[in-house]
C-alpha atoms as a PDB file:
ATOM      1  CA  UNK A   1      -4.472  -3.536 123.865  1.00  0.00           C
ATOM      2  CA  UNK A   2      -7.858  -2.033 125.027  1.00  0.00           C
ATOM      3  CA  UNK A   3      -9.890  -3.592 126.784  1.00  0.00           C
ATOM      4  CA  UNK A   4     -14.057  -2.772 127.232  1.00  0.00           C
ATOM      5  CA  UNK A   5     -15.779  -4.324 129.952  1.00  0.00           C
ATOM      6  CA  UNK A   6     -19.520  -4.475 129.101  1.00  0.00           C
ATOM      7  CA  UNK A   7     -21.966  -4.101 131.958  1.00  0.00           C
ATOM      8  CA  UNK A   8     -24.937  -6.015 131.861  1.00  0.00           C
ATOM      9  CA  UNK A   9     -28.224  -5.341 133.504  1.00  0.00           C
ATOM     10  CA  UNK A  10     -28.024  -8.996 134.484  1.00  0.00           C
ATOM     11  CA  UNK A  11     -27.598  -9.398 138.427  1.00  0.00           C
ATOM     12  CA  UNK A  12     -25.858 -12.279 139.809  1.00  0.00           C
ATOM     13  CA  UNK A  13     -26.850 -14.187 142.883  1.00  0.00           C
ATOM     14  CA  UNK A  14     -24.711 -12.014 144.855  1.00  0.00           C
ATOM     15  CA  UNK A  15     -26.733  -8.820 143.712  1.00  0.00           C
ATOM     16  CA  UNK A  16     -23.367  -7.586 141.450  1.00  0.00           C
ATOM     17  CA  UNK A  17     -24.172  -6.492 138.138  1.00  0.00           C
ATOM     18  CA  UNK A  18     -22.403  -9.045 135.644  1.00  0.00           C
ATOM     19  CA  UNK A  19     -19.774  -7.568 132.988  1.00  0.00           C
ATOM     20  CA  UNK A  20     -18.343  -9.180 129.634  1.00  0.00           C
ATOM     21  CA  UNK A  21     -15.019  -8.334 128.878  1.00  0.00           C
ATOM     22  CA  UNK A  22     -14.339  -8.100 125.037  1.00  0.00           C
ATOM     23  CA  UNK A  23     -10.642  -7.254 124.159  1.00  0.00           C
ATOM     24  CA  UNK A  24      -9.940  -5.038 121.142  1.00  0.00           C
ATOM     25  CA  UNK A  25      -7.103  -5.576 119.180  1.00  0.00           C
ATOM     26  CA  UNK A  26      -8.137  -3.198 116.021  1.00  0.00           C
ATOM     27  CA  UNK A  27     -10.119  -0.267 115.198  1.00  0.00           C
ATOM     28  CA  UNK A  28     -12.368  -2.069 113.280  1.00  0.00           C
ATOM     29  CA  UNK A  29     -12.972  -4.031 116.144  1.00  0.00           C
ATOM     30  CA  UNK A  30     -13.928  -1.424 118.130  1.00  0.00           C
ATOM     31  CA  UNK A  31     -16.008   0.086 115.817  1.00  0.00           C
ATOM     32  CA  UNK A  32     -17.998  -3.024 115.184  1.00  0.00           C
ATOM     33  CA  UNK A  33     -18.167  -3.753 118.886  1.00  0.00           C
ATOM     34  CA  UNK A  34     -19.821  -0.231 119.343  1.00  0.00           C
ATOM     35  CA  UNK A  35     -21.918  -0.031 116.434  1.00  0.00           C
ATOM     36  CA  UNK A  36     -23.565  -3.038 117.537  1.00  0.00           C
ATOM     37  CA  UNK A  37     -24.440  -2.141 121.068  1.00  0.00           C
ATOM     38  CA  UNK A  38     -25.716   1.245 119.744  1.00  0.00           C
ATOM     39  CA  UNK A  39     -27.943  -1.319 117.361  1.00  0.00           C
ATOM     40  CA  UNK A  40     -29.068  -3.087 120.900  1.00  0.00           C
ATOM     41  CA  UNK A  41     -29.854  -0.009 122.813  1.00  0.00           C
ATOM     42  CA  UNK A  42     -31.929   1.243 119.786  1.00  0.00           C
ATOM     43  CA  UNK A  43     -30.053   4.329 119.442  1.00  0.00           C
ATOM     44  CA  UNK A  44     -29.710   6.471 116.666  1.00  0.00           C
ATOM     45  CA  UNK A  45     -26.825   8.190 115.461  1.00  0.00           C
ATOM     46  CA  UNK A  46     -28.181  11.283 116.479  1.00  0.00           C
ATOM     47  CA  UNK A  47     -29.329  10.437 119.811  1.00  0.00           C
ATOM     48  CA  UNK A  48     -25.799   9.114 120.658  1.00  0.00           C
ATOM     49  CA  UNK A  49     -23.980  12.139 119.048  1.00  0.00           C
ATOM     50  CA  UNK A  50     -26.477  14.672 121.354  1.00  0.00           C
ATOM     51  CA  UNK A  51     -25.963  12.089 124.473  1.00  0.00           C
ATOM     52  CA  UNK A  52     -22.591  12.423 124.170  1.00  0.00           C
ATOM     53  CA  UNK A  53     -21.762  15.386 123.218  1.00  0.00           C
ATOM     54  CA  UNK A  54     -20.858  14.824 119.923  1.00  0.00           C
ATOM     55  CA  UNK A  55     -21.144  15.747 116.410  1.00  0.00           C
ATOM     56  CA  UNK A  56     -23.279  13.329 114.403  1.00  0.00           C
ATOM     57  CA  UNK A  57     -20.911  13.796 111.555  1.00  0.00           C
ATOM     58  CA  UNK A  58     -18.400  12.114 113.772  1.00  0.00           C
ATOM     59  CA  UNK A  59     -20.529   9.490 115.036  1.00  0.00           C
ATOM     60  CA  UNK A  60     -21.258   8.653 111.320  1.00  0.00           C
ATOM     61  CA  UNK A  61     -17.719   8.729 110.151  1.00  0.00           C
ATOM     62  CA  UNK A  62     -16.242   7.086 113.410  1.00  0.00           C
ATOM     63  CA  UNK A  63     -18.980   3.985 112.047  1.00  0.00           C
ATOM     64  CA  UNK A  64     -18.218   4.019 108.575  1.00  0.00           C
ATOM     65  CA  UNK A  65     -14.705   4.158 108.851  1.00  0.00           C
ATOM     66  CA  UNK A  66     -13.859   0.425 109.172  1.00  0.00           C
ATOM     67  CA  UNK A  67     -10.761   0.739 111.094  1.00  0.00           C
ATOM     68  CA  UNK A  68      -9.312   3.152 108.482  1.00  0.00           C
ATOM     69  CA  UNK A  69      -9.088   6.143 111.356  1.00  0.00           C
ATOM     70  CA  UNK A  70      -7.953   6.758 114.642  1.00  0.00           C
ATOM     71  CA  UNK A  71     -10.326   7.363 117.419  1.00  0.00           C
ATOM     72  CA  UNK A  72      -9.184   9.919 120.120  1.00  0.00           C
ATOM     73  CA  UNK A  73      -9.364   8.451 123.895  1.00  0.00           C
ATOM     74  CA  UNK A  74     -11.796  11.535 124.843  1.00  0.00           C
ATOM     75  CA  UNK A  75     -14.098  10.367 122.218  1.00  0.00           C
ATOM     76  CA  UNK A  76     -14.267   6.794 123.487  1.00  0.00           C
ATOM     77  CA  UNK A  77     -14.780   8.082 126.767  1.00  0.00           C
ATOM     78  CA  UNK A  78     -17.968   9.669 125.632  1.00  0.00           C
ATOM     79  CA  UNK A  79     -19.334   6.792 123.875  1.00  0.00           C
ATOM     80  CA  UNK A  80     -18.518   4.641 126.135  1.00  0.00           C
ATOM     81  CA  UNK A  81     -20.715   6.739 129.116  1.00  0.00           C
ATOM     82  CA  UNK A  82     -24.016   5.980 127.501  1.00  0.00           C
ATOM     83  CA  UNK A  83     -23.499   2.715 126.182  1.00  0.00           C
ATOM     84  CA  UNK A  84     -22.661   1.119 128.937  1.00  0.00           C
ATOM     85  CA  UNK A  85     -18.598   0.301 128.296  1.00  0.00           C
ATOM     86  CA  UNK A  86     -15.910   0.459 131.106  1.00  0.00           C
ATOM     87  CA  UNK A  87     -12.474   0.703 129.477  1.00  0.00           C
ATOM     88  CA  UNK A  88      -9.280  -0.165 130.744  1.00  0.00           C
ATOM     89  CA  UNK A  89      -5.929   0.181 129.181  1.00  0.00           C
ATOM     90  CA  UNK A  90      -3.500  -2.618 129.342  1.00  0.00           C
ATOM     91  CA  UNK A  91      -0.046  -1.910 128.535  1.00  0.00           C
ATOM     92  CA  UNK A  92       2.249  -4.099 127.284  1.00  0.00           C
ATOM     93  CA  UNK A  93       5.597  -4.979 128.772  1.00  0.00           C
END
């Protein structure tokens, strides 16, 4: 299972910064999870592929792919930088 910890720009009374932790069971998942805090940043495609370092032919086909593809770890990594994603990897027993 992966696991993305969101971090908010919400600061608690103890002056932390807040996260929401989403777990990810699929692909699709993730790419819906993504896709829609690329939508809340208000960035484009493009802006995210040059931000992180990516083509924005595989930004577009990592979106439109609906869980049909894998996504490589170093490519999460990436997106998750300037979105604003922690991940951790839980592994299963």
């Amino acid at each position: 299972m992966l696991v993305f910890a969101e971090v908010s720009d919400i600061i608690s009374p103890k002056g932390d910064r807040c996260m929401s932790i989403k777990n990810i069971r699929s692909i699709e998942d993730l790419v819906t999870l993504l896709v829609e805090r690329r939508k809340e940043l208000g960035i484009s495609q493009g802006d995210l592929a040059r931000l992180s370092d990516l083509s924005i032919n595989g930004i577009s086909k990592f979106e439109s792919n609906h869980g049909e593809r894998e996504v490589k770890l170093s490519t999460l990594l990436k997106l998750s930088k300037f979105l604003g994603f922690k991940i951790q990897l839980e592994f299963e027993e």
